[in-house]
C-alpha atoms as a PDB file:
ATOM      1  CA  UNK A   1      67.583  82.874  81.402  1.00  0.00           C
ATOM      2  CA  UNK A   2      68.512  83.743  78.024  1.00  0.00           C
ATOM      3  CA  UNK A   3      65.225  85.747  77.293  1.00  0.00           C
ATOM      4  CA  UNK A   4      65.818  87.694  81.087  1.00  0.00           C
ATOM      5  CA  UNK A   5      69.311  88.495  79.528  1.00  0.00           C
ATOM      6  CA  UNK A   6      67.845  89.817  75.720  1.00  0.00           C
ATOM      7  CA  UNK A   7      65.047  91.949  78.131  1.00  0.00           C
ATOM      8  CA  UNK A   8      67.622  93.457  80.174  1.00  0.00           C
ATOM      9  CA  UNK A   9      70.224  94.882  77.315  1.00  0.00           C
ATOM     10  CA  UNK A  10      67.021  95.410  75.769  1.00  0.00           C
ATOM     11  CA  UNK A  11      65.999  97.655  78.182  1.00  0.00           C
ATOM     12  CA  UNK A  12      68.974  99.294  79.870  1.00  0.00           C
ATOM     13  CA  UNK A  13      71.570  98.305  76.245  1.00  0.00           C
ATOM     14  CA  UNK A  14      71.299 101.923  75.256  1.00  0.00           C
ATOM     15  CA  UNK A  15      71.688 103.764  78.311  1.00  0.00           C
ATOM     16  CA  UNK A  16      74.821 101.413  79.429  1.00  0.00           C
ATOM     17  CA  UNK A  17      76.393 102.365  76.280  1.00  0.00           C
ATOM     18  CA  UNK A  18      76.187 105.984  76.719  1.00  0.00           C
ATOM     19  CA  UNK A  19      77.391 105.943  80.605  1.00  0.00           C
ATOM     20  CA  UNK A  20      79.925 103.650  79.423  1.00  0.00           C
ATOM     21  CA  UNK A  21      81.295 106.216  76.841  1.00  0.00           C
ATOM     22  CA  UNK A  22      80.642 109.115  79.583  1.00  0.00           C
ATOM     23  CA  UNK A  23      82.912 107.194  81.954  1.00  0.00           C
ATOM     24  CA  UNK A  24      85.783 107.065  79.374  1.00  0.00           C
ATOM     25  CA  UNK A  25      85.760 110.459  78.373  1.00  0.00           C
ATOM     26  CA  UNK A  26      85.904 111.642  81.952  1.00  0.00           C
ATOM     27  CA  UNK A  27      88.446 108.979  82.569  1.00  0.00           C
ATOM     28  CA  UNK A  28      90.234 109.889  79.720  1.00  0.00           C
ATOM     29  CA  UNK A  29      90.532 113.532  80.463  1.00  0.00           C
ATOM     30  CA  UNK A  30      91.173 113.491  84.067  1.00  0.00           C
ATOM     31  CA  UNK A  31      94.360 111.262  83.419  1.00  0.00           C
ATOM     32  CA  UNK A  32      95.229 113.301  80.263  1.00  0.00           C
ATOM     33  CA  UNK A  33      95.772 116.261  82.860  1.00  0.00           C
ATOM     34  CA  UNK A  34      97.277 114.097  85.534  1.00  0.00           C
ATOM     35  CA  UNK A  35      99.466 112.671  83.471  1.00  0.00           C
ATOM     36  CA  UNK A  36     100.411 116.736  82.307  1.00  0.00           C
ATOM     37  CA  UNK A  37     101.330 117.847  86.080  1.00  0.00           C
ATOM     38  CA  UNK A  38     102.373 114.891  87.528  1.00  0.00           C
ATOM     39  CA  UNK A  39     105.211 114.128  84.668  1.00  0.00           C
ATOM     40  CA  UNK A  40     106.566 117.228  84.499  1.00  0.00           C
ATOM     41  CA  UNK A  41     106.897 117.611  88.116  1.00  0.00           C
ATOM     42  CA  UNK A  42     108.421 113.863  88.575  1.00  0.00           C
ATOM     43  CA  UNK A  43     111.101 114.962  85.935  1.00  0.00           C
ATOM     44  CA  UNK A  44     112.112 117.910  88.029  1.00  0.00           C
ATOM     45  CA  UNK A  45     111.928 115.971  91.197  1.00  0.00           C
ATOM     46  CA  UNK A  46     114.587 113.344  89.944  1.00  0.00           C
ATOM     47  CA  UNK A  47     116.622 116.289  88.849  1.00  0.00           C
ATOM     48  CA  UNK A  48     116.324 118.449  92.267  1.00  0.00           C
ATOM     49  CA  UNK A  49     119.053 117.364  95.019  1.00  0.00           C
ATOM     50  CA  UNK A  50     116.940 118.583  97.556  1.00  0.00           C
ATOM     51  CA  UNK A  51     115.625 116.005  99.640  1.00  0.00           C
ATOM     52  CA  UNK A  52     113.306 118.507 101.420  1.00  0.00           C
ATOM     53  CA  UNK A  53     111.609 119.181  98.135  1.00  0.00           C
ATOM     54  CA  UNK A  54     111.001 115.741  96.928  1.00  0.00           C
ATOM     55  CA  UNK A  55     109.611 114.413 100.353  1.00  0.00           C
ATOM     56  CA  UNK A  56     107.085 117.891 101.063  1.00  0.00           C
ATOM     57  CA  UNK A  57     105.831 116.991  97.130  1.00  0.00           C
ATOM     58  CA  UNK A  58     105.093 113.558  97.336  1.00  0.00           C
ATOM     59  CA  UNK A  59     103.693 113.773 101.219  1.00  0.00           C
ATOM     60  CA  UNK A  60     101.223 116.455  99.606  1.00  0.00           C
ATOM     61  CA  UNK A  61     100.211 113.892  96.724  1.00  0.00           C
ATOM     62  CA  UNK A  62     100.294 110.912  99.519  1.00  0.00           C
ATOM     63  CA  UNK A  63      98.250 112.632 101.923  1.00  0.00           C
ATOM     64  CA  UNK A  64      95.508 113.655  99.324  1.00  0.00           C
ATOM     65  CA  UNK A  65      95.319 109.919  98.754  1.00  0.00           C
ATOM     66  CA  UNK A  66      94.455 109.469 102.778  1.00  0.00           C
ATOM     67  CA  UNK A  67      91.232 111.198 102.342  1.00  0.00           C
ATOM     68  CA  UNK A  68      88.010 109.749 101.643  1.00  0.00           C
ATOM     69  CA  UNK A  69      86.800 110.272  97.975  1.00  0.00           C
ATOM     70  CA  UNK A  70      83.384 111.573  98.859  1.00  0.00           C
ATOM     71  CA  UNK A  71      84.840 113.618 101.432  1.00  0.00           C
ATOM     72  CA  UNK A  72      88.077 115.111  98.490  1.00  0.00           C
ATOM     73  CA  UNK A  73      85.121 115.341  96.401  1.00  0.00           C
ATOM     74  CA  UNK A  74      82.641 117.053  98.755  1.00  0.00           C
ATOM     75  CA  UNK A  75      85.565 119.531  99.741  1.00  0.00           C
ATOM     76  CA  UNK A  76      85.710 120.125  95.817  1.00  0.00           C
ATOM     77  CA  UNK A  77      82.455 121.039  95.518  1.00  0.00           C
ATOM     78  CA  UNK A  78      82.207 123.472  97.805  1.00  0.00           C
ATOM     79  CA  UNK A  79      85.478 125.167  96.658  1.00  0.00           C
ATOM     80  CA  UNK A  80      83.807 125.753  93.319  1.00  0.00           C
ATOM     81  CA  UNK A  81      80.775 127.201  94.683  1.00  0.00           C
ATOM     82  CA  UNK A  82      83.066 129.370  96.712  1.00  0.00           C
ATOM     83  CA  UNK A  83      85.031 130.396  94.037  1.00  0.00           C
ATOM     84  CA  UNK A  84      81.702 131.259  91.880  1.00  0.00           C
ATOM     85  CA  UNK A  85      82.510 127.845  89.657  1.00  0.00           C
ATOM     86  CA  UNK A  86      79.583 125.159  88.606  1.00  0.00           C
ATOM     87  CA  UNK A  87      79.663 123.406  91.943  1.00  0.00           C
ATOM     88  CA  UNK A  88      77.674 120.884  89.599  1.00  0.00           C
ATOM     89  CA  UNK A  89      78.818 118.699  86.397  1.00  0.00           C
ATOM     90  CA  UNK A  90      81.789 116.906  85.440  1.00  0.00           C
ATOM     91  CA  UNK A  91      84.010 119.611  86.314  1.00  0.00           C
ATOM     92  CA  UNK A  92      84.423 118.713  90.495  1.00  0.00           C
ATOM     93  CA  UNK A  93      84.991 115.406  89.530  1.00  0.00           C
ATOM     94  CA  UNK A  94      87.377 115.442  87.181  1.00  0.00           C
ATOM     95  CA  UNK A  95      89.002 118.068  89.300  1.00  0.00           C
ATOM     96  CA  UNK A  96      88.753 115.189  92.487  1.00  0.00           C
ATOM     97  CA  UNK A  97      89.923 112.531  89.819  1.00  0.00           C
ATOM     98  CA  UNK A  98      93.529 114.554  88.679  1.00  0.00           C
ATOM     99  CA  UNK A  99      94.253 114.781  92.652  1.00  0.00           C
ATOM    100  CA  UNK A 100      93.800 111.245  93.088  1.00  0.00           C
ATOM    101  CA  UNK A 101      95.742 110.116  90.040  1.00  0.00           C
ATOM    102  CA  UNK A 102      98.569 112.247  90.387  1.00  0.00           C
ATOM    103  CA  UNK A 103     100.539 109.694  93.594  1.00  0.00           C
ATOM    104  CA  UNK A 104     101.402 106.978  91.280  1.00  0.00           C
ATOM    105  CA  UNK A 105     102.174 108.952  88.443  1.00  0.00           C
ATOM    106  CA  UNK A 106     104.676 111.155  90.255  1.00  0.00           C
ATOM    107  CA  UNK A 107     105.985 108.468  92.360  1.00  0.00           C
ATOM    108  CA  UNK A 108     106.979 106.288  89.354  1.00  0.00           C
ATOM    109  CA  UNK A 109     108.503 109.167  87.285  1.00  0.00           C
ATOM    110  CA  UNK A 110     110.790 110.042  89.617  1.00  0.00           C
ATOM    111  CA  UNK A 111     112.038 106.647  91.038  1.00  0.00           C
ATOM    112  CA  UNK A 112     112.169 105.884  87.496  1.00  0.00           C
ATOM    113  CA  UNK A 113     114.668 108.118  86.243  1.00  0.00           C
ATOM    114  CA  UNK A 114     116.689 108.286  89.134  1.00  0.00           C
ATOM    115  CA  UNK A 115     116.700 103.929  88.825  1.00  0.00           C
ATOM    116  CA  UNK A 116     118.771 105.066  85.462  1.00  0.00           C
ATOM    117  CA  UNK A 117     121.955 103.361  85.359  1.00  0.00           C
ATOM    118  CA  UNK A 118     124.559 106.587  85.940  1.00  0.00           C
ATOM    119  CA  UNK A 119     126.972 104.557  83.724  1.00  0.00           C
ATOM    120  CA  UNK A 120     124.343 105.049  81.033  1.00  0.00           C
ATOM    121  CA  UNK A 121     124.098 108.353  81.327  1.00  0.00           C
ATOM    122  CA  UNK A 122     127.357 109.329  81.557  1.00  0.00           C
ATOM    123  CA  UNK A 123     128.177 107.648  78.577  1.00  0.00           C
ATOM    124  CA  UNK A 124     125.764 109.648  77.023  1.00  0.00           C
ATOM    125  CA  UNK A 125     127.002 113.064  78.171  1.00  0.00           C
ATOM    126  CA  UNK A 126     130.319 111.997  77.274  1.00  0.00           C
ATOM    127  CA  UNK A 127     129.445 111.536  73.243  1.00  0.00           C
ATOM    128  CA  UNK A 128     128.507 115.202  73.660  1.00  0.00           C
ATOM    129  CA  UNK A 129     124.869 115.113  74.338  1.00  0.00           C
ATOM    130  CA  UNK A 130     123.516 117.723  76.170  1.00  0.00           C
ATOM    131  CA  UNK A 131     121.251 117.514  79.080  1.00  0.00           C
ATOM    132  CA  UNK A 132     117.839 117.828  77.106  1.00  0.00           C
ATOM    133  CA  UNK A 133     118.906 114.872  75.062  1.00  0.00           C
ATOM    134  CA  UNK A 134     120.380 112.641  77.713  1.00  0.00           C
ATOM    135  CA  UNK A 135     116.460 113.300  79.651  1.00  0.00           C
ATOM    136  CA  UNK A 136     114.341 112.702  76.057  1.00  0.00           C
ATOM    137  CA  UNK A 137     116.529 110.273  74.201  1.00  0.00           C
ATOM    138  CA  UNK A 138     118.075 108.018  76.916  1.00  0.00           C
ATOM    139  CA  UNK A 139     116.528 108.710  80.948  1.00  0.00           C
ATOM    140  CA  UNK A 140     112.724 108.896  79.592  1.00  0.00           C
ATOM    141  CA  UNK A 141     113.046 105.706  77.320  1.00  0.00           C
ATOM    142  CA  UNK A 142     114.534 103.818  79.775  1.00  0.00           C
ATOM    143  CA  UNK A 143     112.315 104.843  83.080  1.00  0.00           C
ATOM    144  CA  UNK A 144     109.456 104.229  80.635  1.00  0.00           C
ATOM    145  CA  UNK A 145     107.915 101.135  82.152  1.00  0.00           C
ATOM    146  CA  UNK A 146     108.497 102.340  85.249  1.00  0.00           C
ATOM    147  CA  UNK A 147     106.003 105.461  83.976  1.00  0.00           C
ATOM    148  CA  UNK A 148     103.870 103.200  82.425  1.00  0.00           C
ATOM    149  CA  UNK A 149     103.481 100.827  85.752  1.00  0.00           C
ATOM    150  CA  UNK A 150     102.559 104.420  87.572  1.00  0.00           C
ATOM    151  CA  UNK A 151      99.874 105.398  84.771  1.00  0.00           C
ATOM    152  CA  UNK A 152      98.927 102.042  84.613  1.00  0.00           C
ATOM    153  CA  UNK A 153      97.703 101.759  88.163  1.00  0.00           C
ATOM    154  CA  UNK A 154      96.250 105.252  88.341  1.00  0.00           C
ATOM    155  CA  UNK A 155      94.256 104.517  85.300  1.00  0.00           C
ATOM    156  CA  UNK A 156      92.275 101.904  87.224  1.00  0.00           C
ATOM    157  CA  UNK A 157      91.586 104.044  90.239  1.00  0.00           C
ATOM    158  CA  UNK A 158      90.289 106.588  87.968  1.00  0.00           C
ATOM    159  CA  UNK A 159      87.998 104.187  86.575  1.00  0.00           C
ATOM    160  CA  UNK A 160      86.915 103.188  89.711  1.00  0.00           C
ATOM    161  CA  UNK A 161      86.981 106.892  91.269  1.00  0.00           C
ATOM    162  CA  UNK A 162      84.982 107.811  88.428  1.00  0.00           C
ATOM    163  CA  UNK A 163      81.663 106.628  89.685  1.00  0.00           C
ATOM    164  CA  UNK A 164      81.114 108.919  92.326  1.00  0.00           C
ATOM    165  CA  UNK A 165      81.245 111.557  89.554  1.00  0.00           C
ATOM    166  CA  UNK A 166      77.164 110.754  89.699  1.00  0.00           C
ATOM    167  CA  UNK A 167      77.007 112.484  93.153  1.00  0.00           C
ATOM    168  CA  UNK A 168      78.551 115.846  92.072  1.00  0.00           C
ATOM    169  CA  UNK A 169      75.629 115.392  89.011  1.00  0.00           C
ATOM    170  CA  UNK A 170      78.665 113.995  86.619  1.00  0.00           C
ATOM    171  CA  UNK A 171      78.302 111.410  84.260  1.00  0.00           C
ATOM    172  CA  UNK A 172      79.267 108.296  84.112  1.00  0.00           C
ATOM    173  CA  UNK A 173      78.048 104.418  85.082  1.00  0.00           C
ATOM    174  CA  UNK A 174      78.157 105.992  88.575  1.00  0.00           C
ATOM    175  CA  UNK A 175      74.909 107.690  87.884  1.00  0.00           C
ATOM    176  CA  UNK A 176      72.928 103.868  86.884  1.00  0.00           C
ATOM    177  CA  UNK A 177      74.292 102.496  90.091  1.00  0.00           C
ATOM    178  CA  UNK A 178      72.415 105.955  92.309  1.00  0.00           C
ATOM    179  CA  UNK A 179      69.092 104.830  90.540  1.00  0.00           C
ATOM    180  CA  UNK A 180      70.046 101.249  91.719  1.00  0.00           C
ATOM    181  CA  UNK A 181      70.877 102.205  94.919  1.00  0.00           C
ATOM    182  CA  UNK A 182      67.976 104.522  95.596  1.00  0.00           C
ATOM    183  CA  UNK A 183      65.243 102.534  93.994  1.00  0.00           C
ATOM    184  CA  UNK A 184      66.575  99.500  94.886  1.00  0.00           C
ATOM    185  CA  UNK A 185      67.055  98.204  91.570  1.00  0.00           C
ATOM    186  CA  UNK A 186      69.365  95.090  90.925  1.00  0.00           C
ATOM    187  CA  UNK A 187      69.302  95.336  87.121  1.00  0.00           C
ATOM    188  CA  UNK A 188      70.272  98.974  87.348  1.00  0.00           C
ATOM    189  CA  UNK A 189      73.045  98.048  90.086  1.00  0.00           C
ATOM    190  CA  UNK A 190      74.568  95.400  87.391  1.00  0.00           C
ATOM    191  CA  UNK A 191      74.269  98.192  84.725  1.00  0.00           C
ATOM    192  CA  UNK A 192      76.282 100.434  86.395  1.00  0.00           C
ATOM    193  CA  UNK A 193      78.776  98.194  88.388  1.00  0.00           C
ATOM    194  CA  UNK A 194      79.335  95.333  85.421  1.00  0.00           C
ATOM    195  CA  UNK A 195      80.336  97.918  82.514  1.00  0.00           C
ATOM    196  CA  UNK A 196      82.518  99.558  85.346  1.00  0.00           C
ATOM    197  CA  UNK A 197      84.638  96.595  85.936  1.00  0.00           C
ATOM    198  CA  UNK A 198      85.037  95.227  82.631  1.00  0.00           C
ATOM    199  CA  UNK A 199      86.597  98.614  81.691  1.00  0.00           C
ATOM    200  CA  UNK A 200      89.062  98.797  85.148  1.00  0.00           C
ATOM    201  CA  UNK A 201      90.010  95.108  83.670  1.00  0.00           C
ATOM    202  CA  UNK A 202      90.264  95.891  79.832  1.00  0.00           C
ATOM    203  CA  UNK A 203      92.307  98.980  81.083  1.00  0.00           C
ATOM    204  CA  UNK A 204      94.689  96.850  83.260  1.00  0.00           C
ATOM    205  CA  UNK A 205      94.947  93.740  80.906  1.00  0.00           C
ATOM    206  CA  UNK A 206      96.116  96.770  77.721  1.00  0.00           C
ATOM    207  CA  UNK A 207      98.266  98.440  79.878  1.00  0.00           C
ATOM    208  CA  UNK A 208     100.326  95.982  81.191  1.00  0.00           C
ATOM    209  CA  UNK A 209     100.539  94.668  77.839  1.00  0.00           C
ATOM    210  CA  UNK A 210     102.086  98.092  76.992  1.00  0.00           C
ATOM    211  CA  UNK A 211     104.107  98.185  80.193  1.00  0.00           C
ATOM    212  CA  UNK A 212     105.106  94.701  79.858  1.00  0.00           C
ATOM    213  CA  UNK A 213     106.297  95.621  75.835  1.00  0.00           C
ATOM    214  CA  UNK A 214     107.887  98.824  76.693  1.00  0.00           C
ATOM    215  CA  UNK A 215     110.731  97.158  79.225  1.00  0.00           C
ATOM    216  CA  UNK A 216     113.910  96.870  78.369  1.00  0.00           C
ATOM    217  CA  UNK A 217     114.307  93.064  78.223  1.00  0.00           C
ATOM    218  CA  UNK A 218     111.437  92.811  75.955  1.00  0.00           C
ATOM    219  CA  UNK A 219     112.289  95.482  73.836  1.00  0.00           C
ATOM    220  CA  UNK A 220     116.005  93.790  73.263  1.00  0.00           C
ATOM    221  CA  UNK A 221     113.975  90.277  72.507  1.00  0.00           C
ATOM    222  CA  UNK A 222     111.890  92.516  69.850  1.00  0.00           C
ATOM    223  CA  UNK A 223     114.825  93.709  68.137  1.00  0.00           C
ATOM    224  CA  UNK A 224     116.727  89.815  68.185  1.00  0.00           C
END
């Protein structure tokens, strides 16, 4: 057993290592940009008193998440060879990854600073704070973990998401779990679909950790 395990890092060691890193780097970047539109446009949400507005945004960003992720990425693909883009490489699927990761992102900045306590923040226009500091210095902290819990679960659908990135010729641990699949391979299905997992979990376990040190009751323990 132990010599089938040495044979098979062995053999596929390297190559799992280098999908692996592929995967985070496309992870990474795809929420790096979510995390750019969807914030922004969750602050301005909890600031807008138009219902209309807020329900239209978030129905768009729900409704993307109602459809398939080989069909949102298929659709993606052929946009960019419409548009005279590489219909091929990491580009579509990062592109397919941002859409999907934007919901919870959104969704938890704006409940989150609306959730602020209006006593709070009225107590901190009243020492003369403008509205720019009463956002960064006392709404932002405090809808934090709310933020986090939104980043936190759209980091491990990107994770997941992030294996398909194989079929628009991406990289990633999607692309050992195609030669799996097509050459019926169990060692190159584990390769893939192991490394995959353990990183959705490491993710989660971190992240929580952060979302879990970031609330307010914690923080006040911290500081006691």
């Amino acid at each position: 057993m132990l010599n089938e395990v040495a044979l098979f890092f062995e053999k596929l060691g390297p190559e799992m290592l280098r999908r692996t890193y592929e995967h985070v780097d496309l992870t990474f970047f795809s929420m790096l940009i979510a995390v750019a539109i969807a914030l922004p446009l969750g602050i301005v949400l909890s600031r807008s008193s138009s219902k209309s507005l807020a329900f239209a945004t978030l129905g768009i960003a729900s409704l993307i998440q109602t459809i398939p992720a080989l069909a949102l990425l298929s659709a993606i693909v052929l946009l960019f060879a419409v548009a005279a883009l590489p219909p091929v490489g990491n580009a579509p699927a990062m592109a397919a990854l941002v859409l999907y990761a934007l919901l919870p992102i959104l969704r938890n900045t704006a409940v989150g600073i609306r959730q602020v306590d209006p006593v709070t923040v009225e107590v901190a226009r009243a020492m003369g704070m403008k509205p720019r500091q009463v956002l960064f210095n006392v709404e932002l902290p405090l809808a934090l973990p709310v933020i986090m819990g939104g980043i936190r679960t759209a980091t491990v659908w990107t994770i997941g998401m992030a294996t398909l990135a194989a079929l628009a010729g991406g990289g990633g641990l999607g692309n050992l779990i195609m030669i799996g699949l097509r050459s019926i391979r169990l060692d190159y299905l584990l390769a893939g679909t192991l490394p995959a997992a353990a990183l959705a979990l490491v993710f989660d376990t971190l992240l929580g950790w952060l979302e879990r040190w970031l609330s307010p009751a914690t923080a006040a323990e911290a500081t006691t």
